[in-house]
Protein backbone atom coordinates (compact mmCIF):
# COMPACT_ATOMS: atom_id res chain seq x y z
CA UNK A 1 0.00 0.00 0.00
CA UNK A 2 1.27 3.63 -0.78
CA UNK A 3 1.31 4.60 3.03
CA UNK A 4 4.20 1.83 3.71
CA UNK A 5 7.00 4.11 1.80
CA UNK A 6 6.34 7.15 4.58
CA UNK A 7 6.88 4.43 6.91
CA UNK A 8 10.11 2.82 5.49
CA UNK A 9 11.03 6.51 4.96
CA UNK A 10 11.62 7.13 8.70
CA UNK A 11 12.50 4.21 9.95
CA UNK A 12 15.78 4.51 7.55
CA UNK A 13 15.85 8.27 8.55
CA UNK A 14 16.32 7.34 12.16
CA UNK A 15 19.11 4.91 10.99
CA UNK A 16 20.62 7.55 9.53
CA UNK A 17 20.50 9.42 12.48
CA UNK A 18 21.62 6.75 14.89
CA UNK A 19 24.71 6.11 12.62
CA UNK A 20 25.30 9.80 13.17
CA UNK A 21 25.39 9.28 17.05
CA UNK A 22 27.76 6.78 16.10
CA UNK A 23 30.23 9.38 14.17
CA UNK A 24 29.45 12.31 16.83
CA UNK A 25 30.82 9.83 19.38
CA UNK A 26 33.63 8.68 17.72
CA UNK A 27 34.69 12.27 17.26
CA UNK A 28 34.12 13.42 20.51
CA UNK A 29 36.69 10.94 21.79
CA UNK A 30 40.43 12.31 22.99
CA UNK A 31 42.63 12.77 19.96
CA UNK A 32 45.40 12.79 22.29
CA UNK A 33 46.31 16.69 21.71
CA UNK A 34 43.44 18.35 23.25
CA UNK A 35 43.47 20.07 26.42
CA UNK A 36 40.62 18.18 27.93
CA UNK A 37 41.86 16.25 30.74
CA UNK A 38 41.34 12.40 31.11
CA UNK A 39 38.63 13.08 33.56
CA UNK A 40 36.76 15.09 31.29
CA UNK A 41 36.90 13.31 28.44
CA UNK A 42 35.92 9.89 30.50
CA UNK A 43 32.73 12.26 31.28
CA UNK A 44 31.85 13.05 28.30
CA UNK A 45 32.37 9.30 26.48
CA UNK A 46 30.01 8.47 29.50
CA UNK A 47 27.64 10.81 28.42
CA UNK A 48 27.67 10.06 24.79
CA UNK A 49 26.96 6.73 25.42
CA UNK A 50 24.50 6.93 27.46
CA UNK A 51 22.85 9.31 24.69
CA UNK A 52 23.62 6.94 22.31
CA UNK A 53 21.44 3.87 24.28
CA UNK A 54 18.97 6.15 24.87
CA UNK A 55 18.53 6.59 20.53
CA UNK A 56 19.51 2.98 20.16
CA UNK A 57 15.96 2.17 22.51
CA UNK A 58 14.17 5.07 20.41
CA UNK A 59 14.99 3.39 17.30
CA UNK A 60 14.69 -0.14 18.31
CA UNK A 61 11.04 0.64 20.11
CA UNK A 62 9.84 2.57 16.82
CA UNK A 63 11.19 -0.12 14.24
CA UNK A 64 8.61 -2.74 16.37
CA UNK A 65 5.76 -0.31 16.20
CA UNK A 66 6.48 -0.01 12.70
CA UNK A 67 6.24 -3.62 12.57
CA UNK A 68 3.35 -4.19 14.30
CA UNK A 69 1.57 -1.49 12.19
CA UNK A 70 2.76 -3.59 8.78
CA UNK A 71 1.50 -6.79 9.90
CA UNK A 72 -1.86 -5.58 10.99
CA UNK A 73 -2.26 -3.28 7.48
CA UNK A 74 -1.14 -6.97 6.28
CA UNK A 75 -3.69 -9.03 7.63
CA UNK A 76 -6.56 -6.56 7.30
CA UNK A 77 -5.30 -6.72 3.08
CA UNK A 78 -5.33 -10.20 3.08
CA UNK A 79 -8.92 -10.46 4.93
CA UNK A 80 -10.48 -8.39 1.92
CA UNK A 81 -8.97 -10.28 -0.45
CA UNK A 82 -9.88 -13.54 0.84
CA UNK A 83 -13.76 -11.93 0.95
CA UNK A 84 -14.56 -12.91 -2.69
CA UNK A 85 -17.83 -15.19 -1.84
CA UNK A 86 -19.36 -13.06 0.63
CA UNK A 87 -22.44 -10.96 0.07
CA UNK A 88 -22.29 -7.46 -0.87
CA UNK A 89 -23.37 -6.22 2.28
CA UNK A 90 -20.96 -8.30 4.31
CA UNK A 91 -18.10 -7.21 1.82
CA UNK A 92 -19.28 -3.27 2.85
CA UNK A 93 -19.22 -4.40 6.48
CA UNK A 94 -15.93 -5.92 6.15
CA UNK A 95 -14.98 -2.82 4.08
CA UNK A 96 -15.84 -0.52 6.71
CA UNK A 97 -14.43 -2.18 9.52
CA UNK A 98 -10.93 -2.91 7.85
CA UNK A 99 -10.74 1.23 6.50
CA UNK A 100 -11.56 1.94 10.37
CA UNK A 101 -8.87 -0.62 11.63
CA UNK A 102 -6.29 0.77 9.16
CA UNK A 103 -7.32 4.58 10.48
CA UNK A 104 -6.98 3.41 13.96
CA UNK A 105 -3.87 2.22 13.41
CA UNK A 106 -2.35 5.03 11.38
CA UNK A 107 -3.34 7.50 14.44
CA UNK A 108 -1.62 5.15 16.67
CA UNK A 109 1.72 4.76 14.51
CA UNK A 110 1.11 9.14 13.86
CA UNK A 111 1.45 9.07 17.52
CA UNK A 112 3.91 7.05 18.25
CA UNK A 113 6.39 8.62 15.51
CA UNK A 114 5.64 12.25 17.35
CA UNK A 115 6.58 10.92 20.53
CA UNK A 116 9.98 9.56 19.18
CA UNK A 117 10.27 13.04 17.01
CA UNK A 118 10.09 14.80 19.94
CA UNK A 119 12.37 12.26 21.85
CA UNK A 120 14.50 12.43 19.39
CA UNK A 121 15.05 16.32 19.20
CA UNK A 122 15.98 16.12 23.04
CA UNK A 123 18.27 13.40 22.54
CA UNK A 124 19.71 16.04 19.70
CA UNK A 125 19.57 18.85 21.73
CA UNK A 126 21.88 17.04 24.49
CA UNK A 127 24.53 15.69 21.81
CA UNK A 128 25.04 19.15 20.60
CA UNK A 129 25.62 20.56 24.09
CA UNK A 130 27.82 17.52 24.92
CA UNK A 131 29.74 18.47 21.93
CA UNK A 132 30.47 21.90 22.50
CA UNK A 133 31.57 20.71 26.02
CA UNK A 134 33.93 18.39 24.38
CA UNK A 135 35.47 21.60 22.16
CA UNK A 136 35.74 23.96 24.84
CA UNK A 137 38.48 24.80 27.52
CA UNK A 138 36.37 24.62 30.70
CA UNK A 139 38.75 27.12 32.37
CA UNK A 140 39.04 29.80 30.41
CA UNK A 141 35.76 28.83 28.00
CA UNK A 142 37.62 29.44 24.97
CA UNK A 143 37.95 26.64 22.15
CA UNK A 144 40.32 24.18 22.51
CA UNK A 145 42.93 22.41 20.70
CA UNK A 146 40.21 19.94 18.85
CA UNK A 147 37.65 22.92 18.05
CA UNK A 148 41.32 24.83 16.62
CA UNK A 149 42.69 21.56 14.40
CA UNK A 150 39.03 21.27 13.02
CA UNK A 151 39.17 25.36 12.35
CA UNK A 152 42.09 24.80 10.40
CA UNK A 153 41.04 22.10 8.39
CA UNK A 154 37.97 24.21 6.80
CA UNK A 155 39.86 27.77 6.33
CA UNK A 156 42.64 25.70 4.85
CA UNK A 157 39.60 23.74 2.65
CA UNK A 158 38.19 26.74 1.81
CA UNK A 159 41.22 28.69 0.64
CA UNK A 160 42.31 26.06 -1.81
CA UNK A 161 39.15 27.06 -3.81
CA UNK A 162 39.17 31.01 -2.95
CA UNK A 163 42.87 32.19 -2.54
CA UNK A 164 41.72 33.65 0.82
CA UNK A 165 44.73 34.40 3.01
CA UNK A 166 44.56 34.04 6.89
CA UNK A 167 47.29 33.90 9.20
CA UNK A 168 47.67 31.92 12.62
CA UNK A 169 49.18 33.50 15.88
CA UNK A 170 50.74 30.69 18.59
CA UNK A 171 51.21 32.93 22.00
CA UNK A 172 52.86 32.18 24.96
CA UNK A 173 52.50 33.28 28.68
CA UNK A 174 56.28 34.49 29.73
CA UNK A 175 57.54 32.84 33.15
CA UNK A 176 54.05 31.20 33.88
CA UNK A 177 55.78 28.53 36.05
CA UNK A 178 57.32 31.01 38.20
CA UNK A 179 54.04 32.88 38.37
CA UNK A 180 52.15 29.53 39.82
CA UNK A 181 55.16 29.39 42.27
CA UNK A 182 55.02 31.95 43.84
CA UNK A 183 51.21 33.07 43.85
CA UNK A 184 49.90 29.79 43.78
CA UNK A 185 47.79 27.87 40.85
CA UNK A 186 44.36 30.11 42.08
CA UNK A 187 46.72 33.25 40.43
CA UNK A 188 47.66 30.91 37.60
CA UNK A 189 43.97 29.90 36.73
CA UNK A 190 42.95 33.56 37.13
CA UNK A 191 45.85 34.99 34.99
CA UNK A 192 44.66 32.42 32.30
CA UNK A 193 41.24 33.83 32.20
CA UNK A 194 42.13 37.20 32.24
CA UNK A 195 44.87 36.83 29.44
CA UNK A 196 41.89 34.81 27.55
CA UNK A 197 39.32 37.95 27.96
CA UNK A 198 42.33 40.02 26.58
CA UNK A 199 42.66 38.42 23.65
CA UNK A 200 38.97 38.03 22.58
CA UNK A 201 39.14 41.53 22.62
CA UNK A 202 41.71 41.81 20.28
CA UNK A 203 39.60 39.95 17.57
CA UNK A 204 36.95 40.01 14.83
CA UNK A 205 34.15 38.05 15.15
CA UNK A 206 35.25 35.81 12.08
CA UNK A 207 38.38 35.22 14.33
CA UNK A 208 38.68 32.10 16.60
CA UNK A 209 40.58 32.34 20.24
CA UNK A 210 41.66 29.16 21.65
CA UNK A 211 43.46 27.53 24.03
CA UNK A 212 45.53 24.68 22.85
CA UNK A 213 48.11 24.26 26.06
CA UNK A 214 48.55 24.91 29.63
CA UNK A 215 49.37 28.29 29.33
CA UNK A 216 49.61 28.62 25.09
CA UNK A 217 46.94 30.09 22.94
CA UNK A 218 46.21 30.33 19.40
CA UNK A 219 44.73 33.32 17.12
CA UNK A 220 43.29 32.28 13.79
CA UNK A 221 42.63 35.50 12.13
CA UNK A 222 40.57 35.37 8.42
CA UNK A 223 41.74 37.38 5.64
CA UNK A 224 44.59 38.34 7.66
CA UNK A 225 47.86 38.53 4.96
CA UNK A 226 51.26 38.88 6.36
CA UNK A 227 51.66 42.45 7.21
CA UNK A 228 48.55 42.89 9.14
CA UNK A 229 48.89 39.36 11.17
CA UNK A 230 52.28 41.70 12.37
CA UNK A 231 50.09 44.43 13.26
CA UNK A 232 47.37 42.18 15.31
CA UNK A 233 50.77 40.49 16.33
CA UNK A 234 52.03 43.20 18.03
CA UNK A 235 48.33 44.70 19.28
CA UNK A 236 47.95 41.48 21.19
CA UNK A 237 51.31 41.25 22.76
CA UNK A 238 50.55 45.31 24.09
CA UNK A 239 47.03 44.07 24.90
CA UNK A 240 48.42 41.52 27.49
CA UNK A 241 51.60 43.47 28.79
CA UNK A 242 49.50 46.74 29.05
CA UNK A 243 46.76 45.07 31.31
CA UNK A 244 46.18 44.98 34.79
CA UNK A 245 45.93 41.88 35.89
CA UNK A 246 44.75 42.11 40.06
CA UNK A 247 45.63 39.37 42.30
CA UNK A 248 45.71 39.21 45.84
CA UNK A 249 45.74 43.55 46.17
CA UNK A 250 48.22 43.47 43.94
CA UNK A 251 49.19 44.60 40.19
CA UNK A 252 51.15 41.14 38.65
CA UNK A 253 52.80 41.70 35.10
CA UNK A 254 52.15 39.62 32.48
CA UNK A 255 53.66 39.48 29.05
CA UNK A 256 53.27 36.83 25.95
CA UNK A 257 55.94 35.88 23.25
CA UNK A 258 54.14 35.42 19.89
CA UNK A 259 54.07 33.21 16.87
CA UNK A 260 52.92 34.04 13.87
CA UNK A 261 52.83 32.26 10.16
CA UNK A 262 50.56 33.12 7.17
CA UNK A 263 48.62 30.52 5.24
CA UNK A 264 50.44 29.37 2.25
CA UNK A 265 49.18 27.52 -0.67
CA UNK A 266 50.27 23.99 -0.44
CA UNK A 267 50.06 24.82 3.71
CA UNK A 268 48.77 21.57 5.25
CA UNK A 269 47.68 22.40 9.35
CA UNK A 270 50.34 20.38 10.64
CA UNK A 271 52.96 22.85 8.50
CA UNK A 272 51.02 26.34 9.20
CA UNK A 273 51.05 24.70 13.07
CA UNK A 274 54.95 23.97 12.79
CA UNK A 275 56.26 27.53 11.36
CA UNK A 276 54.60 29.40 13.91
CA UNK A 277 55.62 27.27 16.54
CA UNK A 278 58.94 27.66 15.41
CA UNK A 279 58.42 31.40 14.97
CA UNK A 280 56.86 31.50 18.55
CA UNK A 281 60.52 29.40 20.19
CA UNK A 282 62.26 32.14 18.22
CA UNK A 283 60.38 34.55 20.36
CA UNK A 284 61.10 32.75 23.53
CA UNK A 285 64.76 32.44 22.90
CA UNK A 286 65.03 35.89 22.12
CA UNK A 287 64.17 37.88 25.10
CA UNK A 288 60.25 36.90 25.19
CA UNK A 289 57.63 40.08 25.13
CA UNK A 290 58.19 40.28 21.54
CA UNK A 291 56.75 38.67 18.46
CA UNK A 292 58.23 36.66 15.22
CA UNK A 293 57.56 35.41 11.68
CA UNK A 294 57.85 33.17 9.76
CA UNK A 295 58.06 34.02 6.12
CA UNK A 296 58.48 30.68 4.87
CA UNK A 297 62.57 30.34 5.25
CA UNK A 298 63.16 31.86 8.24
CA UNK A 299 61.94 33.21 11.36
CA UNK A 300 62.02 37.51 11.45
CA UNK A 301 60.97 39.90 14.35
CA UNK A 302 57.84 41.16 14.29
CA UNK A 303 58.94 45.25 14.05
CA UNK A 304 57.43 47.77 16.96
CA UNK A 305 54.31 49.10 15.65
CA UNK A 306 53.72 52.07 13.18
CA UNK A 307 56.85 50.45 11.35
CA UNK A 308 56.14 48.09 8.31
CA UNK A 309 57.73 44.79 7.77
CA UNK A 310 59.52 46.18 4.63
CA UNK A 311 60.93 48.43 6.43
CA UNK A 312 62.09 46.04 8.45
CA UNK A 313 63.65 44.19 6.08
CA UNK A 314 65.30 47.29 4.59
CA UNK A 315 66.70 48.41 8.31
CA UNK A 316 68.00 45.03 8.63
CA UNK A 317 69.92 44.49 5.62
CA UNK A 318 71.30 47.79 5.78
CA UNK A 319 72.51 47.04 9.12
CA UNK A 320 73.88 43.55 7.33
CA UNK A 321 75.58 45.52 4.55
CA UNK A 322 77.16 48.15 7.52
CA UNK A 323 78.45 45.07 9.05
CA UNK A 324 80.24 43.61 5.70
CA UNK A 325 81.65 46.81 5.52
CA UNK A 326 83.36 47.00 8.19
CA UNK A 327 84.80 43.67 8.46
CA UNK A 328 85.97 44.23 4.90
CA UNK A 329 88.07 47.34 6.24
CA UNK A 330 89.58 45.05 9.01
């Protein structure tokens, strides 16, 4: 009968849907570079599975009342067409009955597929919460490693079919060790937080904050080229120095060294990840409080503001030709 498509319709739907609990909870898993600690991520398996039995029930109950429903629509077909010999008025009886049975039943199955709709949306509604749990640093509430790798992954899609540049910015808290040991972690946390509230408001709303480390963040900033990643560069490492971070009655300084590497064509995450990393040690080894970048041979320092990279450049090899000079005299 025509109504039995509708019917195979959704049950397949909801197997579509509990394979996608399925994928959901494979990806919510650790990837073994998150932040998330073990604890956390044990929590939120735990969750997901229990989700995921909960749908798995849904499904299972529904596919039997879907069953049930065939059968009977079955039996009631094979009743009128096993009524050949009977009277007229017996086959309108039998008519009557069997349209009222299959009505019956259709309300009942109409019913039943509401109450698992409507089941299923809260089941929904709790996997997508779960999930932003699972991508979010629940100290400072900024994105975390995962939510960053899977950022990457579509601006780097993306750009391979527009040309868009965008740049990446690794930061650093200076001396963050020495901070915890001598304040205590309570000054840590809180330093954390307030350097992450710092740095959101250094950003565009197309721009993701996250933190991928202990005390290391990341900037992904769209259509960002070179020379103005330097600029935001340099606007977030005065953002953090030039704040006043209160602890304890007190005024603590805090400073970040920064990372930063532009999107390249054949750029794969792991190699944008890996040049401003190595930009961002640069940084560190270099007196910290400052910024560098990586041009795509070599690590450079980010120049103060109001002063171009060019000019930079031009300062620089200047300097390098001054240098030859003199030697050459000696």
């Amino acid at each position: 009968m025509s109504f039995s498509w509708p019917i195979f319709i959704t049950v397949l739907l909801l197997g579509v849907v509990q394979l996608a609990v399925g994928v959901v909870f494979g990806r919510c898993l650790p990837l073994g570079s998150g932040t998330s600690r073990p604890a956390d991520d044990r929590q939120h398996s735990a969750s997901l599975e229990e989700l995921a039995a909960r749908l798995r029930q849904v499904v299972a109950r529904l596919s039997r009342e879907v069953g049930t429903h065939h059968n009977k629509i079955g039996q009631a077909n094979r009743e009128l067409s096993s009524a050949g010999r009977q009277s007229a008025e017996e086959l309108a009886d039998l008519a009557l009955l069997t349209v009222s049975q299959v009505l019956k039943l259709n309300r009942q199955l109409q019913s039943r597929l509401a109450e698992a709709d409507s089941a299923l949306q809260r089941q929904a509604a709790q996997i997508e919460l779960h999930m932003a749990e699972a991508r979010t640093d629940p100290l400072t509430r900024l994105p975390n490693r995962r939510a960053l790798d899977d950022h990457l992954l579509r601006l780097l899609g993306q750009r391979r079919g527009r040309q868009q540049s965008f740049s990446l910015l690794m930061i650093d808290v200076d001396h963050f060790k020495q901070l915890n040991d001598r304040y205590g972690h309570l000054a840590g946390d809180q330093a954390l937080r307030h350097i992450a509230d710092a740095l959101r408001a250094t950003v565009g709303d197309a721009d993701l904050v996250a933190r991928v480390g202990g005390e290391e963040f990341a900037i992904v900033a769209a259509n960002c080229d070179l020379g103005a990643g330097c600029q935001l560069a340099e606007v977030v490492r005065k953002a953090v120095c030039e704040s006043q971070y209160q602890f304890g009655g007190q005024t603590l300084p805090l400073s970040v060294s920064v990372g930063l590497a532009t999107a390249q064509p054949d750029d794969e995450s792991v190699t944008l990840i890996r040049r401003a990393d190595q930009a961002l040690y640069c940084a560190k080894r270099n007196g910290r409080n400052c910024g560098y970048y990586h041009d795509g041979q070599a690590c450079r320092r980010i120049p103060p503001s109001g002063q171009s990279v060019d000019d930079l450049d031009e300062l620089c090899q200047r300097l390098r030709n001054r240098l030859a000079a003199l030697c050459a005299q000696q």
